[in-house]
PDB file of N, CA and C in Angstrom:
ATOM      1  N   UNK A   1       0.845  -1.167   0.000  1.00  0.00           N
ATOM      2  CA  UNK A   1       0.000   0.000   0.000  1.00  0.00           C
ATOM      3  C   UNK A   1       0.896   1.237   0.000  1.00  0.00           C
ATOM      4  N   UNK A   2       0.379   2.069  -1.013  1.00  0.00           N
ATOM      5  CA  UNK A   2       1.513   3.124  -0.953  1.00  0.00           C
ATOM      6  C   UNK A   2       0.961   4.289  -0.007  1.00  0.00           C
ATOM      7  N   UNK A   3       1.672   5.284   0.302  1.00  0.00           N
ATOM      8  CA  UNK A   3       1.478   6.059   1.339  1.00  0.00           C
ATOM      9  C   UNK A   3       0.589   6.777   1.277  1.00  0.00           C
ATOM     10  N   UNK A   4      -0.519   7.627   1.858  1.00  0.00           N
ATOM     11  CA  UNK A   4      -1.305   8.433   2.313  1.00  0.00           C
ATOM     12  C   UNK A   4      -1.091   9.579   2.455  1.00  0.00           C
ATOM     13  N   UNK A   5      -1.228  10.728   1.387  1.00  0.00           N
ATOM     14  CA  UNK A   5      -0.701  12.202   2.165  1.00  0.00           C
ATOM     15  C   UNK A   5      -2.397  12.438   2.969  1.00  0.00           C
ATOM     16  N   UNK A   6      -2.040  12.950   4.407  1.00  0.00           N
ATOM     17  CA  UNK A   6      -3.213  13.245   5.094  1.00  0.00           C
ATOM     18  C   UNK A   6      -2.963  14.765   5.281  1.00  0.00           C
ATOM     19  N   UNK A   7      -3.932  15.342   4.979  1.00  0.00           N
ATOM     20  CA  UNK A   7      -4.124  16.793   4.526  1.00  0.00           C
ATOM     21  C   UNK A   7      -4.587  17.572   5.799  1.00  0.00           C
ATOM     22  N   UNK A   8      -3.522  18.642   6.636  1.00  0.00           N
ATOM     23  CA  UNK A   8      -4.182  18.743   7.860  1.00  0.00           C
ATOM     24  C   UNK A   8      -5.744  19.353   8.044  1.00  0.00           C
ATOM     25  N   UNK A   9      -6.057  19.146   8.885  1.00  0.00           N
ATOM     26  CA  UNK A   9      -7.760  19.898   9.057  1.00  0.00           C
ATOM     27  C   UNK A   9      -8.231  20.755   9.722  1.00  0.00           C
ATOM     28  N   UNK A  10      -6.942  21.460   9.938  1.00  0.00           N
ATOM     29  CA  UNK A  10      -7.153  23.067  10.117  1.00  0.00           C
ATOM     30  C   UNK A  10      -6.124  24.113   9.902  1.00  0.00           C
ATOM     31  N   UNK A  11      -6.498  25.130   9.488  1.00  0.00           N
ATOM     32  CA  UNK A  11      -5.322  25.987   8.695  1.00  0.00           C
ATOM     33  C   UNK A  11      -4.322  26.167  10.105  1.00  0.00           C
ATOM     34  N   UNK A  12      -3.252  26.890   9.453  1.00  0.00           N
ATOM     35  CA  UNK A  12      -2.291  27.235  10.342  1.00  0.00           C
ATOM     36  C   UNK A  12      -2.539  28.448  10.807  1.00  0.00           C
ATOM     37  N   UNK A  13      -2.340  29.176  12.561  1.00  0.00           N
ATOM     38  CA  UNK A  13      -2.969  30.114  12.921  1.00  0.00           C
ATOM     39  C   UNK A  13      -1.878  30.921  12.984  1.00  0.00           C
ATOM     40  N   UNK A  14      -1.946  32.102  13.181  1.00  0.00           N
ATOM     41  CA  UNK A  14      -1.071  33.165  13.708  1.00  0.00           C
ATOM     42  C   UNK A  14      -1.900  34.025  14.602  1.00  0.00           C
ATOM     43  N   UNK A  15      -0.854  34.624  15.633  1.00  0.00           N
ATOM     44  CA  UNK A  15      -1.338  35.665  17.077  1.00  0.00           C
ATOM     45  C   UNK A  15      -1.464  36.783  16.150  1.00  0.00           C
ATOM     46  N   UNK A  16      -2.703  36.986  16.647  1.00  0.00           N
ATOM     47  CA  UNK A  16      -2.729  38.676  16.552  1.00  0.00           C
ATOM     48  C   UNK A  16      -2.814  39.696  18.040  1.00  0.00           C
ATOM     49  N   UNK A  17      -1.973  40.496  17.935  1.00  0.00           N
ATOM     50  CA  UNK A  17      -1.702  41.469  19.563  1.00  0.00           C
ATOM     51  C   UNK A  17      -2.396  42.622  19.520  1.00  0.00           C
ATOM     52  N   UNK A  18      -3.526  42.850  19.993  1.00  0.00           N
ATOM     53  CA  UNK A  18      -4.155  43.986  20.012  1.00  0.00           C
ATOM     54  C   UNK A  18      -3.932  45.083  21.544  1.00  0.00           C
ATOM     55  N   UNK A  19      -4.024  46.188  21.967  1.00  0.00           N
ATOM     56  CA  UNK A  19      -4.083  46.871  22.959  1.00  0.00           C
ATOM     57  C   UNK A  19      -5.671  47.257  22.813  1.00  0.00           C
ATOM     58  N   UNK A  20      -6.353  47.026  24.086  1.00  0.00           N
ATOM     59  CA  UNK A  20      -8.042  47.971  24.007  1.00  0.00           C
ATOM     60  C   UNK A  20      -8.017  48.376  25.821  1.00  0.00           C
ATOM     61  N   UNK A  21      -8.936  48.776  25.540  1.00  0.00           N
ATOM     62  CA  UNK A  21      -9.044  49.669  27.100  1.00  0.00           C
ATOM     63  C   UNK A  21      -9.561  48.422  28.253  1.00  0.00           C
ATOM     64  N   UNK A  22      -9.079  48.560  29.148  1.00  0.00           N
ATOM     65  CA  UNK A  22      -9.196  47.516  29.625  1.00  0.00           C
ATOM     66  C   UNK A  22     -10.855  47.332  30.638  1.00  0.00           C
ATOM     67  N   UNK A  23     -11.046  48.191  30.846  1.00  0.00           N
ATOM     68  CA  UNK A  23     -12.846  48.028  31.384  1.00  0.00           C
ATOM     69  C   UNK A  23     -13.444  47.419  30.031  1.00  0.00           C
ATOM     70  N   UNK A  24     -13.279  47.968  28.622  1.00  0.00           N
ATOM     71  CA  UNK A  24     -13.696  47.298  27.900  1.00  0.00           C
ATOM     72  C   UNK A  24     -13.785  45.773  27.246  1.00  0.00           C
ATOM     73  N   UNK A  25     -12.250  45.611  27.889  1.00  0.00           N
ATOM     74  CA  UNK A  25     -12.130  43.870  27.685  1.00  0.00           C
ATOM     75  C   UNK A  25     -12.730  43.270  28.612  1.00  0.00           C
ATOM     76  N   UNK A  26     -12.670  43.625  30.009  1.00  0.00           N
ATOM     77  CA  UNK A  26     -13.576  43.344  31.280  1.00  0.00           C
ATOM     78  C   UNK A  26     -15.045  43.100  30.715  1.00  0.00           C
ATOM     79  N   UNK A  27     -15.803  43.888  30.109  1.00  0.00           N
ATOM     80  CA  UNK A  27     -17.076  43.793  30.053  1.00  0.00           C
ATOM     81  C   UNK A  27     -17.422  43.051  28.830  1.00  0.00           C
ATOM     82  N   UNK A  28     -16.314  43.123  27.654  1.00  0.00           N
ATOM     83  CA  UNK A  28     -17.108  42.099  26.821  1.00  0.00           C
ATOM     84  C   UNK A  28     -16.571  40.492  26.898  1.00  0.00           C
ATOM     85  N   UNK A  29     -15.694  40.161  27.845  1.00  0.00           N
ATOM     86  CA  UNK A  29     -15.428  39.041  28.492  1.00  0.00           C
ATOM     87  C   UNK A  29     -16.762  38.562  29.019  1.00  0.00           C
ATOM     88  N   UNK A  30     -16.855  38.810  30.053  1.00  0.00           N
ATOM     89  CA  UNK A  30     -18.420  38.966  30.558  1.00  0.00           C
ATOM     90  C   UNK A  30     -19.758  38.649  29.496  1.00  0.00           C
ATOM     91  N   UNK A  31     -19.296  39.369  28.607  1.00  0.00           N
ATOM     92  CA  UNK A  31     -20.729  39.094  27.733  1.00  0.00           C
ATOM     93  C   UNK A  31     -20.527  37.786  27.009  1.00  0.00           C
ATOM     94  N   UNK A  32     -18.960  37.668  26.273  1.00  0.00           N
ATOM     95  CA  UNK A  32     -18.850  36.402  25.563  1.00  0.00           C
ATOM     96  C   UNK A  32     -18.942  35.274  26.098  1.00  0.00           C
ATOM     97  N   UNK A  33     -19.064  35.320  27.657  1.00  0.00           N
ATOM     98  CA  UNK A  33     -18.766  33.947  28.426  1.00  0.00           C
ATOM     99  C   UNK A  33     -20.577  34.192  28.724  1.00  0.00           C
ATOM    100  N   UNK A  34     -21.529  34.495  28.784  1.00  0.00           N
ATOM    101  CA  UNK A  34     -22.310  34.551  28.973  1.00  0.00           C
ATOM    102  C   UNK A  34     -22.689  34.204  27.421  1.00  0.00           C
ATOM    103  N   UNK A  35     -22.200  34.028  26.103  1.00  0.00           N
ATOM    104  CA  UNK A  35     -22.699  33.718  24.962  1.00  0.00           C
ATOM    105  C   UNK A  35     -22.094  32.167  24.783  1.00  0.00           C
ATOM    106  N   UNK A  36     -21.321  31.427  25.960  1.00  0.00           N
ATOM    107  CA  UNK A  36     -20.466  30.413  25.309  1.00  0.00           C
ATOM    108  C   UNK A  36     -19.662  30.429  25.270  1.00  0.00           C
ATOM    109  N   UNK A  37     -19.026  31.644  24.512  1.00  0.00           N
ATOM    110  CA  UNK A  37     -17.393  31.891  24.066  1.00  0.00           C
ATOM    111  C   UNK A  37     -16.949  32.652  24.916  1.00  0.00           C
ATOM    112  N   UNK A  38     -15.547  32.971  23.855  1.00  0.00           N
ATOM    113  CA  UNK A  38     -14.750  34.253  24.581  1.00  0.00           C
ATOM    114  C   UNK A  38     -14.020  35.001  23.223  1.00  0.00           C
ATOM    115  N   UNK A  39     -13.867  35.735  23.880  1.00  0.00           N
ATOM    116  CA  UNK A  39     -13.060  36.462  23.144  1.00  0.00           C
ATOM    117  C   UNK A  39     -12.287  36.433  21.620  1.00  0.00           C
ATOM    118  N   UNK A  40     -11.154  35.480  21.936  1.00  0.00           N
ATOM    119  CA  UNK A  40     -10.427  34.805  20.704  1.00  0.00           C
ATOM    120  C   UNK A  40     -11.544  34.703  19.571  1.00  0.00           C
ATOM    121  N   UNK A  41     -12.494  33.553  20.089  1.00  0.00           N
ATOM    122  CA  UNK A  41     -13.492  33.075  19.464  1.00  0.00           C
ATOM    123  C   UNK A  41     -14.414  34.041  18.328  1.00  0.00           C
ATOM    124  N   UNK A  42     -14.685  35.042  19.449  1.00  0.00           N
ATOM    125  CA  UNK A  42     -15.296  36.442  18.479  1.00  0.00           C
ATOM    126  C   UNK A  42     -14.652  37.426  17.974  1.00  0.00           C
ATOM    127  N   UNK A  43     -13.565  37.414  17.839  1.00  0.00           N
ATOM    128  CA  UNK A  43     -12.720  37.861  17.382  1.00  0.00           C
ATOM    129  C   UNK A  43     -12.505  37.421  15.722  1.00  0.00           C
ATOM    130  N   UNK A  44     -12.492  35.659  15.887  1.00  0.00           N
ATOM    131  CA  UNK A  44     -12.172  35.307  14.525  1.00  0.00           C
ATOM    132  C   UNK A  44     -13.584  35.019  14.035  1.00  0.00           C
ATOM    133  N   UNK A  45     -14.623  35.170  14.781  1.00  0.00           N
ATOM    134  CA  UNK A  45     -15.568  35.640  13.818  1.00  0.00           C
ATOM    135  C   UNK A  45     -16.431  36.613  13.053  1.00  0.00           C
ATOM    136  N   UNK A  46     -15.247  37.701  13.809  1.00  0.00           N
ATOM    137  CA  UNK A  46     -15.726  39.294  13.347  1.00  0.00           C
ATOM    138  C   UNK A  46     -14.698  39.077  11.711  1.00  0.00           C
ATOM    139  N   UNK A  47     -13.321  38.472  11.970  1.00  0.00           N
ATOM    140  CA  UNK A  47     -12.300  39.191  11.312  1.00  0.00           C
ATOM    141  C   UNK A  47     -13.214  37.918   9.899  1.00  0.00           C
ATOM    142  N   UNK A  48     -13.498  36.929  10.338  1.00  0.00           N
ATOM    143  CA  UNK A  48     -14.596  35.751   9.098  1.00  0.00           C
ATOM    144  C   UNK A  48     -15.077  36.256   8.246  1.00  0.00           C
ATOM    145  N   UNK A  49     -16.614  37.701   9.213  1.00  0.00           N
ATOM    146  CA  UNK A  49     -16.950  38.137   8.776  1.00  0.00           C
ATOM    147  C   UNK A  49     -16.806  39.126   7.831  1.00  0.00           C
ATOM    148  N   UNK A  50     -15.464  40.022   8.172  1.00  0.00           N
ATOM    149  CA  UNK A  50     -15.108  41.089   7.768  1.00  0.00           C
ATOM    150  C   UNK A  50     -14.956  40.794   6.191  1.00  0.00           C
ATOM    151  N   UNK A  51     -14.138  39.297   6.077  1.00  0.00           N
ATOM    152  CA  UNK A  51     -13.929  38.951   4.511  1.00  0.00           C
ATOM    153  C   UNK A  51     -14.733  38.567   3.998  1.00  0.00           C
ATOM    154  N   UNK A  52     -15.723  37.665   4.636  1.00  0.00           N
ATOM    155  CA  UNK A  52     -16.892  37.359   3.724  1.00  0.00           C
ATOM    156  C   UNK A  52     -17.852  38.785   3.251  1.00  0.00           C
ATOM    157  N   UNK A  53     -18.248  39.725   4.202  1.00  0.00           N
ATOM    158  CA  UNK A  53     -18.693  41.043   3.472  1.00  0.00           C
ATOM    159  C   UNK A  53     -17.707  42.169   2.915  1.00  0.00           C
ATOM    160  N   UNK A  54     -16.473  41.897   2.516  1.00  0.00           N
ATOM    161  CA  UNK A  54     -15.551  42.301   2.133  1.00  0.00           C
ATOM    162  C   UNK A  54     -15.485  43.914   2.843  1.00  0.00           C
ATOM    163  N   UNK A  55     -16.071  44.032   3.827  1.00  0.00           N
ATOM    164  CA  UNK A  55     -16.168  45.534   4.749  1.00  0.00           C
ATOM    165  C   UNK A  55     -16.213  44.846   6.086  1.00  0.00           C
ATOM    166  N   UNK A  56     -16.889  45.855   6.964  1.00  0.00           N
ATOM    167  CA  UNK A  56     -17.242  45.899   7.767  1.00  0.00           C
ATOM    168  C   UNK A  56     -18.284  45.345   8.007  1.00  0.00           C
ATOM    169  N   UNK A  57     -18.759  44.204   8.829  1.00  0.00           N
ATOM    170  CA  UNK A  57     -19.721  43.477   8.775  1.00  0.00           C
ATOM    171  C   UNK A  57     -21.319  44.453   9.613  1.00  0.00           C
ATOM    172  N   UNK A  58     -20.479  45.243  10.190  1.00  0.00           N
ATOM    173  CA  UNK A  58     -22.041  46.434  11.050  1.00  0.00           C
ATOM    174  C   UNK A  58     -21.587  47.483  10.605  1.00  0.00           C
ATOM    175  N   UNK A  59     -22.953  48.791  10.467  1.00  0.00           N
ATOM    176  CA  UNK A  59     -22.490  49.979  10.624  1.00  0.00           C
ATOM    177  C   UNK A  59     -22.789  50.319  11.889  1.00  0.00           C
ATOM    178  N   UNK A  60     -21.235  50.966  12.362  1.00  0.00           N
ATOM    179  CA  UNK A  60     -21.197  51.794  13.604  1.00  0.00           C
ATOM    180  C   UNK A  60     -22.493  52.750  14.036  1.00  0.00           C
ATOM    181  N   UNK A  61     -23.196  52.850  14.711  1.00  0.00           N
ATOM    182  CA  UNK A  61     -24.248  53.804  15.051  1.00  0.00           C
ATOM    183  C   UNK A  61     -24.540  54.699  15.853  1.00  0.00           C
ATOM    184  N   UNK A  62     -23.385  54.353  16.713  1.00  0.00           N
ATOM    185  CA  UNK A  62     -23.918  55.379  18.006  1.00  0.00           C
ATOM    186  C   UNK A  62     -22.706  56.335  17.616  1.00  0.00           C
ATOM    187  N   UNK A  63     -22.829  57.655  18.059  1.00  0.00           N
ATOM    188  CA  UNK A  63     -21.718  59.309  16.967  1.00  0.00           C
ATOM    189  C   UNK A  63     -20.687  58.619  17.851  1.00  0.00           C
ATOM    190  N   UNK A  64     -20.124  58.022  19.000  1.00  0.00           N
ATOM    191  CA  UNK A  64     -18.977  58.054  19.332  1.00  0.00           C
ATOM    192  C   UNK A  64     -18.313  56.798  19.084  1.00  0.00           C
ATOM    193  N   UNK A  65     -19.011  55.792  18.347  1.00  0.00           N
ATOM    194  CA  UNK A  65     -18.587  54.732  17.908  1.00  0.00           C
ATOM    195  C   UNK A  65     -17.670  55.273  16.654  1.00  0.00           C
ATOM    196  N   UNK A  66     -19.001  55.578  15.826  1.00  0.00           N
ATOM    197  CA  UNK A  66     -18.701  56.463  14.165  1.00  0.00           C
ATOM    198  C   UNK A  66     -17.585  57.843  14.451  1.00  0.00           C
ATOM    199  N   UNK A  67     -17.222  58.430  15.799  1.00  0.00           N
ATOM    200  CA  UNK A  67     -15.982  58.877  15.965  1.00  0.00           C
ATOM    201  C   UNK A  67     -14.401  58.215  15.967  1.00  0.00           C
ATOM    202  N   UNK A  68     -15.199  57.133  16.878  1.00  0.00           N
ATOM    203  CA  UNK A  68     -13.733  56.181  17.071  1.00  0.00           C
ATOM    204  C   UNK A  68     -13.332  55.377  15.456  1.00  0.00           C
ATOM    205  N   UNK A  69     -14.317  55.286  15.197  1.00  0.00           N
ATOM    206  CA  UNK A  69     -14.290  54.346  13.510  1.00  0.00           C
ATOM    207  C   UNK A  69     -13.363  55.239  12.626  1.00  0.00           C
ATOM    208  N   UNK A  70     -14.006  57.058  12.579  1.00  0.00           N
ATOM    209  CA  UNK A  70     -12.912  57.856  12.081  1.00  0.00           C
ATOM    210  C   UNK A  70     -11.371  57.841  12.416  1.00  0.00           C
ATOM    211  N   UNK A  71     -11.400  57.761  13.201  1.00  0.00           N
ATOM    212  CA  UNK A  71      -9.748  58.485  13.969  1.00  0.00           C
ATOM    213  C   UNK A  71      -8.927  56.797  13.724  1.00  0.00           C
ATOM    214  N   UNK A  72      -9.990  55.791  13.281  1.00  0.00           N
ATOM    215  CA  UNK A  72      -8.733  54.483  13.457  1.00  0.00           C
ATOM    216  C   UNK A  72      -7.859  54.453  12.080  1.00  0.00           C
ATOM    217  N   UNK A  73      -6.999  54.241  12.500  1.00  0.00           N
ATOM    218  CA  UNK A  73      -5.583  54.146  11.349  1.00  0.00           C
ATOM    219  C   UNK A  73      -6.432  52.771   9.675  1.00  0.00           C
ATOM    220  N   UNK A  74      -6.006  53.394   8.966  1.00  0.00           N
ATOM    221  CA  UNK A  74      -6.371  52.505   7.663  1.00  0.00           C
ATOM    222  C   UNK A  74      -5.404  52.120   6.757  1.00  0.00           C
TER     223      UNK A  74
END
């Protein structure tokens, strides 16, 4: 029997290092563990999303969201 290439079954990951305010990681910790997950988790399913709608998967709505959305680096 000749050999088997077995094809792995999940891509290869890389860290991504973000800085956020930290009451804010506090509270949506909190929410993701109250959804199941955490963090990491919604994270790679924002960044999923981001490519499958080739944008931004929400529009920002509240003026100081749609402030912070301005001022972020592109």
């Amino acid at each position: 029997m000749e050999g088997i290439a077995i094809k792995p079954t999940s891509k290869p990951k890389t860290r991504l290092t973000i800085r956020v305010d930290h009451d804010l990681k506090q509270q949506a910790e909190v929410i993701a563990e109250a959804m199941g997950t955490n963090l990491p988790n919604l994270v790679n399913m924002f960044l999923a999303q981001l490519v499958n709608d080739n944008g931004m998967p929400f529009k920002p709505t509240h003026d100081k969201a749609v402030t912070e959305f301005d001022k972020a680096p592109r």
